[in-house]
C-alpha atoms as a PDB file:
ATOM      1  CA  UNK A   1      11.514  20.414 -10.149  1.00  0.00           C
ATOM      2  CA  UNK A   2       8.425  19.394  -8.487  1.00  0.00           C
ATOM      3  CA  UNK A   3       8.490  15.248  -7.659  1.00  0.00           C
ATOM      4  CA  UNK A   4       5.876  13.200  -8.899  1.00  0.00           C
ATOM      5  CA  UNK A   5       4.531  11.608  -5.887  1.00  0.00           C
ATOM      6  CA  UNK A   6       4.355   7.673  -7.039  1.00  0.00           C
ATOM      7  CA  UNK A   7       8.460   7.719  -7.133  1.00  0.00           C
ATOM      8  CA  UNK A   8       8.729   9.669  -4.287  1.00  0.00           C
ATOM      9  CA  UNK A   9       6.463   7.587  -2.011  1.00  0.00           C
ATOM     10  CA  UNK A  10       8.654   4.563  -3.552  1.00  0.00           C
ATOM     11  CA  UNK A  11      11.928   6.368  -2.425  1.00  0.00           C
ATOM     12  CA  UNK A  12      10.211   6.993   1.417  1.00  0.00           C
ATOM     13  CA  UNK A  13       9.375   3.130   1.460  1.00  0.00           C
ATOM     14  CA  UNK A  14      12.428   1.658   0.821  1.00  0.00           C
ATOM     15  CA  UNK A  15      13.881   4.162   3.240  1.00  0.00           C
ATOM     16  CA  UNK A  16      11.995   3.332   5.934  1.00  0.00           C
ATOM     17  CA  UNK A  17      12.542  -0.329   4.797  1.00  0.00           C
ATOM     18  CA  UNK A  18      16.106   0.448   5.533  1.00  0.00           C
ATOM     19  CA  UNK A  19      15.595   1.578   8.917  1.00  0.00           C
ATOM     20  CA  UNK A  20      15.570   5.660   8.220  1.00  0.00           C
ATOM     21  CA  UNK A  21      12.276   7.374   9.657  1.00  0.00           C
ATOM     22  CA  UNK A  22      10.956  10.735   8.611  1.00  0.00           C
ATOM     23  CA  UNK A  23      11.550  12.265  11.989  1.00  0.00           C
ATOM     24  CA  UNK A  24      15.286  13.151  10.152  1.00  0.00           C
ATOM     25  CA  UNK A  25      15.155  16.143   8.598  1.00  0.00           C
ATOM     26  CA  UNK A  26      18.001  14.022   6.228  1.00  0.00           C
ATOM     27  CA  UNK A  27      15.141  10.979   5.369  1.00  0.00           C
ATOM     28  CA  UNK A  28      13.522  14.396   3.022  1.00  0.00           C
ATOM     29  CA  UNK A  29      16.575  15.466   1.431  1.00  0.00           C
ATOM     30  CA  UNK A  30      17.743  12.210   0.540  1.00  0.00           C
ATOM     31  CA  UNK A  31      14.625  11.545  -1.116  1.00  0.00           C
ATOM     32  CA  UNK A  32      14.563  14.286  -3.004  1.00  0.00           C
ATOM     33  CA  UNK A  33      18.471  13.878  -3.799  1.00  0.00           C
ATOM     34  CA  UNK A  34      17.456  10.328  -5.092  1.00  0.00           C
ATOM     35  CA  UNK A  35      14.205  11.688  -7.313  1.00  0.00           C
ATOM     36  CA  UNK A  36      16.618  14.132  -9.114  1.00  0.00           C
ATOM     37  CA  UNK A  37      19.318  11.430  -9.479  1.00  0.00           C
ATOM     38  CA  UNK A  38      16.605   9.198 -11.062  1.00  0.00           C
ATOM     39  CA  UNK A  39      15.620  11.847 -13.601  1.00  0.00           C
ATOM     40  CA  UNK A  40      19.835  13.338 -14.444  1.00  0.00           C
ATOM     41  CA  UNK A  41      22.455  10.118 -12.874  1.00  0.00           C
ATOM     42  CA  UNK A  42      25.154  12.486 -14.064  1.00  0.00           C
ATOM     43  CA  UNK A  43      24.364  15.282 -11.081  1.00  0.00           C
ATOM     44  CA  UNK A  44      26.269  12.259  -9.404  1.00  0.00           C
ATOM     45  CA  UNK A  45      29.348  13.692 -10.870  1.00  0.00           C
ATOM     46  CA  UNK A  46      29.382  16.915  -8.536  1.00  0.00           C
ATOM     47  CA  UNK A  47      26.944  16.517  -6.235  1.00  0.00           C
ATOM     48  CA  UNK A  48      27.955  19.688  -4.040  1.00  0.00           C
ATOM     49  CA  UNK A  49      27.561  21.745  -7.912  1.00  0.00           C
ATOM     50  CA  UNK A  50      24.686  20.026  -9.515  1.00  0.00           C
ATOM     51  CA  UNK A  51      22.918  18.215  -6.756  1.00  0.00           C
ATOM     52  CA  UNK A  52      23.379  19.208  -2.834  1.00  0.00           C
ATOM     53  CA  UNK A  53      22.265  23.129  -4.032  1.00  0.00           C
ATOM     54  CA  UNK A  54      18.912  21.855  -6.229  1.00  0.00           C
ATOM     55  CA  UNK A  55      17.791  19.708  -3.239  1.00  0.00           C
ATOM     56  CA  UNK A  56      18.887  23.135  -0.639  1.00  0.00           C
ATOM     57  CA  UNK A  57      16.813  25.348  -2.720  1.00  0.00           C
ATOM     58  CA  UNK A  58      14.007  22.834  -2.563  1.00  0.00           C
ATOM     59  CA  UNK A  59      13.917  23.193   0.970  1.00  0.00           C
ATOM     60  CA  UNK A  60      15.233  26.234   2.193  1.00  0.00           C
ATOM     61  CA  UNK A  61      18.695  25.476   3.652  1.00  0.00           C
ATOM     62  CA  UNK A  62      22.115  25.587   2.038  1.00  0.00           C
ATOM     63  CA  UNK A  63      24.094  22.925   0.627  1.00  0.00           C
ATOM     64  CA  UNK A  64      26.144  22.142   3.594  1.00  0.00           C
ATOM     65  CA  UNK A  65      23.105  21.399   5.891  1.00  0.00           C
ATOM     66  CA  UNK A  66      21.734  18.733   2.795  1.00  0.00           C
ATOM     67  CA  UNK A  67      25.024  17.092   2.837  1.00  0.00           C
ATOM     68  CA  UNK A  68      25.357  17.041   6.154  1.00  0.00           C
ATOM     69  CA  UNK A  69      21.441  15.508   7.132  1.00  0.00           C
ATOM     70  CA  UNK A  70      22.027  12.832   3.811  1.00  0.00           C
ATOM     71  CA  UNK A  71      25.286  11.716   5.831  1.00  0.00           C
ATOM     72  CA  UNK A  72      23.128  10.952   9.083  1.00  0.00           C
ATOM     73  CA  UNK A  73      20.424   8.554   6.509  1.00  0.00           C
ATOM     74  CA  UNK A  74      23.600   7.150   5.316  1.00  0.00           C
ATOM     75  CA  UNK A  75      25.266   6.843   8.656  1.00  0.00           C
ATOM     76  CA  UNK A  76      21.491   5.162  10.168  1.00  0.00           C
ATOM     77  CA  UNK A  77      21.054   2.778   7.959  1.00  0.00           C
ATOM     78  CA  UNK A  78      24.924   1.828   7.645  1.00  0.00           C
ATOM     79  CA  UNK A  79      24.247   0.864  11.295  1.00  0.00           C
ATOM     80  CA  UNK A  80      21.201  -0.562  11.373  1.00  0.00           C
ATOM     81  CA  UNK A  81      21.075  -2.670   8.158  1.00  0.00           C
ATOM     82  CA  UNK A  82      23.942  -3.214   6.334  1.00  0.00           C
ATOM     83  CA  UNK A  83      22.897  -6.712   4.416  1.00  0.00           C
ATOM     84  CA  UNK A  84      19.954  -5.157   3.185  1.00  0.00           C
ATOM     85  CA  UNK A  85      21.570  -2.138   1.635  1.00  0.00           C
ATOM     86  CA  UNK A  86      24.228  -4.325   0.381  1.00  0.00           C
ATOM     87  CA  UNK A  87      21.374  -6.764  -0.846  1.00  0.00           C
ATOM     88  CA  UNK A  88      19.877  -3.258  -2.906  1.00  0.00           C
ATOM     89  CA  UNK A  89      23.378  -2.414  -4.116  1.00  0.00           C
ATOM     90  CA  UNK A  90      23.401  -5.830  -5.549  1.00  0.00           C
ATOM     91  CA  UNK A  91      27.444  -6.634  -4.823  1.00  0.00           C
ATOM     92  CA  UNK A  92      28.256  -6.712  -0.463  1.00  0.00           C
ATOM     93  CA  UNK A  93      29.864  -3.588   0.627  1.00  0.00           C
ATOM     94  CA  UNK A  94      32.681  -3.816   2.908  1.00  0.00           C
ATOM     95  CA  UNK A  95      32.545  -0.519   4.369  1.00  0.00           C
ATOM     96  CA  UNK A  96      30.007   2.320   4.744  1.00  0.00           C
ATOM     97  CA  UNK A  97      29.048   4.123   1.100  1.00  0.00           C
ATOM     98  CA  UNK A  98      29.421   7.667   0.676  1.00  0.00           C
ATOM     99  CA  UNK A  99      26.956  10.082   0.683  1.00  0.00           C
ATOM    100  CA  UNK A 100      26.757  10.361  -3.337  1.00  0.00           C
ATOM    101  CA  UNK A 101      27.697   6.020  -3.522  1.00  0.00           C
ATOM    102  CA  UNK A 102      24.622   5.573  -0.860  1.00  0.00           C
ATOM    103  CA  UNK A 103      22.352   7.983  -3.653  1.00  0.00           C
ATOM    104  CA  UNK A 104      23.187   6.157  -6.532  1.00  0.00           C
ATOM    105  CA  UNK A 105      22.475   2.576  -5.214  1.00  0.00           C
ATOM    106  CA  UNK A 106      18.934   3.598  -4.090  1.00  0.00           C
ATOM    107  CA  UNK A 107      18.876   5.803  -7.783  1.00  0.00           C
ATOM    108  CA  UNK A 108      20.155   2.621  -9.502  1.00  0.00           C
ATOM    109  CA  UNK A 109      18.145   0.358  -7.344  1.00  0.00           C
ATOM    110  CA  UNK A 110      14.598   2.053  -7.862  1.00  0.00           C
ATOM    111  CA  UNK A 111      15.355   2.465 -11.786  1.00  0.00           C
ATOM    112  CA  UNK A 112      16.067  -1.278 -11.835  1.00  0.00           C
ATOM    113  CA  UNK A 113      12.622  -1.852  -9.814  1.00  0.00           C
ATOM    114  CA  UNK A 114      10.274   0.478 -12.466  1.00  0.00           C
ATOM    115  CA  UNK A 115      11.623  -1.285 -15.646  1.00  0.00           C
END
């Protein structure tokens, strides 16, 4: 699925709002892993079936390496701002979110923003 650029340049914004620069390989695939979520929440459900392998095909590298780069975004901005991803998620997290938990507040988040 090809990503319409308006969301996508949303979804690069409020990454690098968050602290995540596009010198990580992992700031791309989480983007894209976001702009599917937007478009089909449920690839939430098994993200290493229905979501980790669409965003690998995308860009030529397997599932593990997507999963792997998403958890280094997740990990960065975990670190460097916490209160502001906790602000997004709308409720304060007490520890870091997952992989799939830190995709579906940014999904969630951006959804909110375009209504």
């Amino acid at each position: 699925m090809q990503p319409d650029a308006h969301t996508l340049w949303k979804i690069y914004a409020l990454l690098q709002q968050m602290g995540a620069s596009s010198s990580y390989t992992g700031f791309f695939h989480t983007a894209y892993a976001v702009f599917l979520t937007i478009g089909e929440p449920r690839r939430l459900l098994l993200v290493t079936k229905w979501l980790y392998p669409d965003v690998a095909e995308y860009f030529h590298t397997s599932w593990s390496a997507v999963e792997r780069n998403i958890r280094t975004v997740v990990d960065l901005v975990w670190k460097s701002h916490p209160e502001q991803l906790s602000r997004i998620a709308g409720y304060p997290l007490e520890k870091r979110p997952s992989s799939s938990q830190f995709i579906f507040i940014l999904a969630e988040y951006l959804s909110a923003d375009s209504t």
